[in-house]
N, C-alpha and C. Protein backbone atom coordinates (compact mmCIF):
# COMPACT_ATOMS: atom_id res chain seq x y z
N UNK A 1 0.83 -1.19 0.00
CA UNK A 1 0.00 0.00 0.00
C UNK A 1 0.87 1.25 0.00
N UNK A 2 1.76 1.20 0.77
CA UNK A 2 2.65 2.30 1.01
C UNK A 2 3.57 2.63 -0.40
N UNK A 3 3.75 1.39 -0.76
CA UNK A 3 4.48 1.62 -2.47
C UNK A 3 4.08 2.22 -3.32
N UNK A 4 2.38 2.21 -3.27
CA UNK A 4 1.73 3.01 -4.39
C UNK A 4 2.05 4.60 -4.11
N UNK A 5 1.70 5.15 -2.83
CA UNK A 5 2.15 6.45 -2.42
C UNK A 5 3.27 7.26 -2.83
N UNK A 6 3.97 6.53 -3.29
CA UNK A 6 5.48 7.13 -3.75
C UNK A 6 5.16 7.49 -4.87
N UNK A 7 5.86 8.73 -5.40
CA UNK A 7 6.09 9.22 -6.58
C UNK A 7 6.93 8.07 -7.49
N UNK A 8 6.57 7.80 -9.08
CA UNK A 8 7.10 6.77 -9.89
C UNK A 8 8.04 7.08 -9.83
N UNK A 9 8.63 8.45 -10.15
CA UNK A 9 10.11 8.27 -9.91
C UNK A 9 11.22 7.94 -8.92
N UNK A 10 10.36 8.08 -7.92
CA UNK A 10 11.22 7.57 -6.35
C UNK A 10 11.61 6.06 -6.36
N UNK A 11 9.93 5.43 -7.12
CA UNK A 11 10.25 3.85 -7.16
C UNK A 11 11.20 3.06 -7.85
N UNK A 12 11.19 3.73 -9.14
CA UNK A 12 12.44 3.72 -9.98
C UNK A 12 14.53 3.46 -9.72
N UNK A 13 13.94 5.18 -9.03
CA UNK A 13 15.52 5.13 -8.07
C UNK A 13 16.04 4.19 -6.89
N UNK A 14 14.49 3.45 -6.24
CA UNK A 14 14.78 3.01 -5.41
C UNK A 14 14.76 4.08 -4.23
N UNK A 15 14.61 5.56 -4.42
CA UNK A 15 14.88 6.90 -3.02
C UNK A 15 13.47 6.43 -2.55
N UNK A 16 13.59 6.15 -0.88
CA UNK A 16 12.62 6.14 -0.08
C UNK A 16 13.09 6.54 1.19
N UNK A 17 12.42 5.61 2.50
CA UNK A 17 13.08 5.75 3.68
C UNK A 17 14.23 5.63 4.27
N UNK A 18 15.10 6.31 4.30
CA UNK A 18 16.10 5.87 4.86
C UNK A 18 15.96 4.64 5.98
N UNK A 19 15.57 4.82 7.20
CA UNK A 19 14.50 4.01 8.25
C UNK A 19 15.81 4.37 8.90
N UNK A 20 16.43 5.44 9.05
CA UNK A 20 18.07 5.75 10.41
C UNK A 20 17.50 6.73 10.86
N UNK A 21 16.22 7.97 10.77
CA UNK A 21 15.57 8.90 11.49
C UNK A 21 15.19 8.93 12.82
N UNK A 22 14.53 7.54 13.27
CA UNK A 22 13.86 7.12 13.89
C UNK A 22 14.79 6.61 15.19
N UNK A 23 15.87 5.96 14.61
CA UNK A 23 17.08 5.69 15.79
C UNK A 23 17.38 6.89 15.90
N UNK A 24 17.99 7.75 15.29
CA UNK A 24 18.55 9.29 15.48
C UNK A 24 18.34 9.72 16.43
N UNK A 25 16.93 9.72 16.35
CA UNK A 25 15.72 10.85 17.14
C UNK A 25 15.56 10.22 18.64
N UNK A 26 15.07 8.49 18.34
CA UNK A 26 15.46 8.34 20.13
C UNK A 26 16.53 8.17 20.86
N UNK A 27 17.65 7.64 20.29
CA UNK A 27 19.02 8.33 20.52
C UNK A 27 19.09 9.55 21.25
N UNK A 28 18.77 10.28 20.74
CA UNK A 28 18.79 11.93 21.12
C UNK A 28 17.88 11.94 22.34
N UNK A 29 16.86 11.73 22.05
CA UNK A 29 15.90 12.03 23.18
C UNK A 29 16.55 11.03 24.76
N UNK A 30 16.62 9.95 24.28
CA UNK A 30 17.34 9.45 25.36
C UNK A 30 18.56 9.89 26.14
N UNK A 31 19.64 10.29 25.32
CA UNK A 31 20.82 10.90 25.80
C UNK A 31 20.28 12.34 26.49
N UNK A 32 19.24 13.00 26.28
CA UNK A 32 18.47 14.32 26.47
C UNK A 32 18.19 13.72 28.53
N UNK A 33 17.23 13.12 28.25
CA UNK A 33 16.87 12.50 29.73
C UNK A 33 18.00 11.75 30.44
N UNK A 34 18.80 11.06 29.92
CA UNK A 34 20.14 10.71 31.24
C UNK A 34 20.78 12.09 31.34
N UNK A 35 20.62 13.20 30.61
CA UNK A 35 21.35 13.99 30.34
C UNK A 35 20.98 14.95 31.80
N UNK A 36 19.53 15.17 31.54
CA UNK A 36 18.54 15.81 32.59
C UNK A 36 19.24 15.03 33.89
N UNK A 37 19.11 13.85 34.09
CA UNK A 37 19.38 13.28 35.51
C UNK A 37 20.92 13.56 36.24
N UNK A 38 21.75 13.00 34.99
CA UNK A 38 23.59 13.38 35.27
C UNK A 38 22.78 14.95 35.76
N UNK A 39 22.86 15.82 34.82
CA UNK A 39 22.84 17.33 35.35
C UNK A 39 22.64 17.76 36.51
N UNK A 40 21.22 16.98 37.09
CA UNK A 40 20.83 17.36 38.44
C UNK A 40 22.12 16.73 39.54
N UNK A 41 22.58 15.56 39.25
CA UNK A 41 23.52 14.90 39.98
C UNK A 41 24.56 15.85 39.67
N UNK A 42 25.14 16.25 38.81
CA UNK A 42 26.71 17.51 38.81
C UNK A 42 26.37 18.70 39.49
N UNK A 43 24.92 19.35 39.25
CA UNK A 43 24.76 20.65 39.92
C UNK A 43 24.66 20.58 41.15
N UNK A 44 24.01 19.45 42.14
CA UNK A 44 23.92 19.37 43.39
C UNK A 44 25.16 19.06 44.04
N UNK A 45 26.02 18.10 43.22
CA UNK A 45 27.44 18.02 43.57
C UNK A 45 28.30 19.42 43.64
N UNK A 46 28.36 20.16 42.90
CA UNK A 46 29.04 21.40 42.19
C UNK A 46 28.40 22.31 43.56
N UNK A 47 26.90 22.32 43.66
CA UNK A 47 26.24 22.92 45.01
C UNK A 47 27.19 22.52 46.14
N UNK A 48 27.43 21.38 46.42
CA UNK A 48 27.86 20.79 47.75
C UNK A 48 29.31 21.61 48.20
N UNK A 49 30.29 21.84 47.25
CA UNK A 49 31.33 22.10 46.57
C UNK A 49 31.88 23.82 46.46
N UNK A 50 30.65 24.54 46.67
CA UNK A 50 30.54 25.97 46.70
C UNK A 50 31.68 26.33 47.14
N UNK A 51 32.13 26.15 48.75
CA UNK A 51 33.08 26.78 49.46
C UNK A 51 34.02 25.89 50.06
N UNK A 52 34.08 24.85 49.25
CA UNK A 52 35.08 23.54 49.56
C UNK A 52 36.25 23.98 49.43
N UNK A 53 36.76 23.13 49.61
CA UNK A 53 38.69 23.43 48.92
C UNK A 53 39.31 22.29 48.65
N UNK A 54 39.91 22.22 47.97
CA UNK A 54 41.01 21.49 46.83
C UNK A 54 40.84 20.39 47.18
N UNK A 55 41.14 19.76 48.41
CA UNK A 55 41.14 18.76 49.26
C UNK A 55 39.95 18.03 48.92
N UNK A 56 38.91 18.71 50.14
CA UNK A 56 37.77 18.24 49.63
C UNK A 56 36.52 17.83 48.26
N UNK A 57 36.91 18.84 47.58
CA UNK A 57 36.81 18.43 46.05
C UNK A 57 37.50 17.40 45.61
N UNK A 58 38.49 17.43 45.87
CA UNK A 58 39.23 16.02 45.15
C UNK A 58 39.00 14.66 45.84
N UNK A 59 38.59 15.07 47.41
CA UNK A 59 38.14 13.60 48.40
C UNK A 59 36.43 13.00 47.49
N UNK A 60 36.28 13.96 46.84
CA UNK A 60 34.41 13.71 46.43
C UNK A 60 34.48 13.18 44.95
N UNK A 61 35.62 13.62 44.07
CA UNK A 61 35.97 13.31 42.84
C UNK A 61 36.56 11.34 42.86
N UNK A 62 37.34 11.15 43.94
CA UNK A 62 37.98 9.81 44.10
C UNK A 62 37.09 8.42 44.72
N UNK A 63 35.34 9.12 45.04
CA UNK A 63 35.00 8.35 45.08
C UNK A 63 34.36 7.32 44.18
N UNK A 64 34.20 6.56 44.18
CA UNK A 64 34.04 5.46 42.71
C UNK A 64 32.77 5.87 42.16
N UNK A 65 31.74 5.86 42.79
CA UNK A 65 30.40 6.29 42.21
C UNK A 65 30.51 7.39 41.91
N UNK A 66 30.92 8.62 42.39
CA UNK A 66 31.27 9.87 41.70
C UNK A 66 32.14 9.91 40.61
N UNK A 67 33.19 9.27 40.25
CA UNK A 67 33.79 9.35 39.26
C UNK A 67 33.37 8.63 38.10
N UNK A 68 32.09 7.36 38.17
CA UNK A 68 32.00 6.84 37.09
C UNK A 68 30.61 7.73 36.72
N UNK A 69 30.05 8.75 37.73
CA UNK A 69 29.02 9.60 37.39
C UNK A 69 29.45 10.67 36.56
N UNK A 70 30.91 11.17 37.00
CA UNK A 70 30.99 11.96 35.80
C UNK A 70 31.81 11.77 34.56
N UNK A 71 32.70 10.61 34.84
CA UNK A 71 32.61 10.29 33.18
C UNK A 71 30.89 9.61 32.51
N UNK A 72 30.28 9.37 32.67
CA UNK A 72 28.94 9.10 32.33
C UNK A 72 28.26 10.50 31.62
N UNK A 73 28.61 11.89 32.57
CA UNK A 73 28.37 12.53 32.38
C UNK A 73 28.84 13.24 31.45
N UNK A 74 29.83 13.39 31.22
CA UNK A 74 31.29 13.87 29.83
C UNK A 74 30.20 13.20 28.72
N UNK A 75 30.57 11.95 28.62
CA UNK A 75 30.32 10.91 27.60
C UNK A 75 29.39 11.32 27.10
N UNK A 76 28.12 11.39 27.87
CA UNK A 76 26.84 11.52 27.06
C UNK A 76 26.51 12.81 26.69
N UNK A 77 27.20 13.54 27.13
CA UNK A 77 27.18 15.50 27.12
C UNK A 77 27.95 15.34 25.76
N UNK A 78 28.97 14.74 25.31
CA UNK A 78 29.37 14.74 24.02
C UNK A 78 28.74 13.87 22.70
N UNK A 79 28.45 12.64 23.67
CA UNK A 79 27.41 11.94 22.62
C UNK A 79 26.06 12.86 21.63
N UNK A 80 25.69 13.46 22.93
CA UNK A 80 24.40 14.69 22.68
C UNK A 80 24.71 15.53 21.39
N UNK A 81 25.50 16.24 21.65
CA UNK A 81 26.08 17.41 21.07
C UNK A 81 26.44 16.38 19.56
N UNK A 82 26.91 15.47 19.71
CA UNK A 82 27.35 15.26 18.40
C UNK A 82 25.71 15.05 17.41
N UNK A 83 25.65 14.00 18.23
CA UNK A 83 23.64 14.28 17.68
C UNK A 83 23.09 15.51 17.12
N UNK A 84 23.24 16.59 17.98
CA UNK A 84 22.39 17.54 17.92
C UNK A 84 23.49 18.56 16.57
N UNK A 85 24.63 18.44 16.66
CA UNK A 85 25.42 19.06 15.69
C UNK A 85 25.10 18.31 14.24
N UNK A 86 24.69 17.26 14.09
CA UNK A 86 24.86 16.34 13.22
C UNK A 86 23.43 16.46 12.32
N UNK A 87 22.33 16.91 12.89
CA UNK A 87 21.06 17.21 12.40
C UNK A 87 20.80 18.60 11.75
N UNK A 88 21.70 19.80 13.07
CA UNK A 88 21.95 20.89 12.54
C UNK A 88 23.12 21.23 11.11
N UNK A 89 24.24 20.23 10.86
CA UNK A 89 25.07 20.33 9.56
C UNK A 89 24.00 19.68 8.69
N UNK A 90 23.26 18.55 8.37
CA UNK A 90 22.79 18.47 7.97
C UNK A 90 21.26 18.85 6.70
N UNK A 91 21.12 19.68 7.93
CA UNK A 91 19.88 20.53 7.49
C UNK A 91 20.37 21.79 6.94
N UNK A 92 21.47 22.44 6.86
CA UNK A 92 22.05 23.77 6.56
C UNK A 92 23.42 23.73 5.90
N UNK A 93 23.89 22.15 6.03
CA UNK A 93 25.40 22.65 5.00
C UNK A 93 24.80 21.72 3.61
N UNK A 94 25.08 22.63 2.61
CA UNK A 94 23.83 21.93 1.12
C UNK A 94 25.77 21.37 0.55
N UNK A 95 26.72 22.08 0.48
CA UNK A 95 27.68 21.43 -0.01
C UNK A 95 28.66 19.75 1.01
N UNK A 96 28.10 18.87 -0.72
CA UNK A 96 28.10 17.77 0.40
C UNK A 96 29.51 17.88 0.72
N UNK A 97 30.65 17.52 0.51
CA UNK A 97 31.93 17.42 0.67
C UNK A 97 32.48 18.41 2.22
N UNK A 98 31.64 19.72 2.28
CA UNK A 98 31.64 20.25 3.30
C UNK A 98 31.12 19.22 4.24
N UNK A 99 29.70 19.26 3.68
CA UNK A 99 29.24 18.17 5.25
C UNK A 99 29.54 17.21 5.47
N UNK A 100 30.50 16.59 4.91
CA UNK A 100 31.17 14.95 5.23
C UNK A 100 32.23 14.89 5.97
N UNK A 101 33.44 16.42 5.74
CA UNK A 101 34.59 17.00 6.45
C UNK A 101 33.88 17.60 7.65
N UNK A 102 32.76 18.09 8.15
CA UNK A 102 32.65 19.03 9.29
C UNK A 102 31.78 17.15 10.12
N UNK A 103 31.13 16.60 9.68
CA UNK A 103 30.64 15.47 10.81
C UNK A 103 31.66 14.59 10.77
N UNK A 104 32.59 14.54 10.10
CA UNK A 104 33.48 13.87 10.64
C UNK A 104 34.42 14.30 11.99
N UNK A 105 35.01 15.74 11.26
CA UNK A 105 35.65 16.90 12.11
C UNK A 105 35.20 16.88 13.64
N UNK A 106 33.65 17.01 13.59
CA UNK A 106 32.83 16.88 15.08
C UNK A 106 32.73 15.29 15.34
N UNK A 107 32.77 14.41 15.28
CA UNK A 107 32.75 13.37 15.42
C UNK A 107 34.16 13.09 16.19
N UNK A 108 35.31 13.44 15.50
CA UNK A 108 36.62 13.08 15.79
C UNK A 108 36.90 14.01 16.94
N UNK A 109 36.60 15.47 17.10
CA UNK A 109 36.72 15.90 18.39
C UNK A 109 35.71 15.42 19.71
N UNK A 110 35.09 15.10 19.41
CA UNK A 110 33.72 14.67 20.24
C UNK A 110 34.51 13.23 21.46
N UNK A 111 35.01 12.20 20.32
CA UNK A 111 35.87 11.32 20.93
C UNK A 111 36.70 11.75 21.63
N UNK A 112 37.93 12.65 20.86
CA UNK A 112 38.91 13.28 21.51
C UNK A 112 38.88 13.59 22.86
N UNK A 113 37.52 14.85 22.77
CA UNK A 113 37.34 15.64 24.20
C UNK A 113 36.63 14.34 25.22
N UNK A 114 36.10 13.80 24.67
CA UNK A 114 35.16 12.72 25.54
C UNK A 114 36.30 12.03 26.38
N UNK A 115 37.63 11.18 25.48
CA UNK A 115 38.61 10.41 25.72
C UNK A 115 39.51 11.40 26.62
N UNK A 116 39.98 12.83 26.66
CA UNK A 116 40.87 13.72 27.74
C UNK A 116 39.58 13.80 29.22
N UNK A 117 38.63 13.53 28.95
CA UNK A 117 37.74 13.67 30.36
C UNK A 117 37.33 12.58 30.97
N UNK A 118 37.44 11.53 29.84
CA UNK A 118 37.76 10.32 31.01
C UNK A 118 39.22 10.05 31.49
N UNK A 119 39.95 10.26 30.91
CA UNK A 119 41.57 10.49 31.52
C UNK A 119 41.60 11.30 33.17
N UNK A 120 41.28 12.32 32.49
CA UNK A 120 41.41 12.87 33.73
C UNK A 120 40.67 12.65 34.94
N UNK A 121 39.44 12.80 34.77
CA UNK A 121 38.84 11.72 36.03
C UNK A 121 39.41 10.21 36.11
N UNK A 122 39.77 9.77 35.48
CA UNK A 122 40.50 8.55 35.81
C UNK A 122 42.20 8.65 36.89
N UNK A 123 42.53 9.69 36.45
CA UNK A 123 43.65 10.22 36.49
C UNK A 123 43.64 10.96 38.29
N UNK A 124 42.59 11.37 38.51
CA UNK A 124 41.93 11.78 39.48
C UNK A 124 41.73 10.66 40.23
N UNK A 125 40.63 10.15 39.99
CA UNK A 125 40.31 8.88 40.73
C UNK A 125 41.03 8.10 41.80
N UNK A 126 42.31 7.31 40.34
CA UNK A 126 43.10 6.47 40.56
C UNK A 126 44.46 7.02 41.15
N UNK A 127 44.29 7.95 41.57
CA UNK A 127 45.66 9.07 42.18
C UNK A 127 46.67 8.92 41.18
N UNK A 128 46.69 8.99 39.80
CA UNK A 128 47.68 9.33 38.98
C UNK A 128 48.44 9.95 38.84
């Protein structure tokens, strides 16, 4: 039924659904809501932290559940962004060759920065 709907020439080419929208989108939305929860968990931490000092910040950073909370938190704060960068090049860069060099470009820093912030909380953690 749905085949007839298509324009003949779409059927021809074979151009239809991609069917990768649909992951995209809850992807996103999901990383959106752990995103919401990490947040409340860093700001109340970051709250706790107001008039701490060095010491104590770093006694709260080395604990294990805190540190795998905020690499969790890095991770998916970059996961997001790459999502959300990736819909926005998409929709606005019309030269393809541009948009294949800039989601890659963001893709490859995305890892990068993701990979120096688990270091360092690791680095932290593990008294490195």
């Amino acid at each position: 039924m749905s085949e007839n709907l298509r324009h003949p020439l779409k059927r021809v080419r074979g151009l239809g659904s991609a069917k990768e929208g649909v992951a995209h989108w809850w992807t996103q939305r999901v990383t959106a809501a752990a995103l919401i929860v990490l947040a409340i968990w860093f700001v109340s931490m970051l709250l706790t932290l107001l008039h701490a000092d060095f010491a104590t910040a770093h006694a709260m950073l080395v604990k294990p559940w805190n540190a795998v909370l905020m690499i969790a938190f890095t991770t998916t704060m970059f996961w997001h962004a790459v999502l959300g960068l990736q819909v926005v090049i998409e929709d606005y860069v019309h030269t393809r060759w541009l948009e294949v060099v800039t989601l890659v470009l963001i893709r490859f820093l995305a890892v990068l920065f993701a990979l120096a912030c688990a270091l360092a909380v690791l680095r932290v953690a593990l008294g490195g």
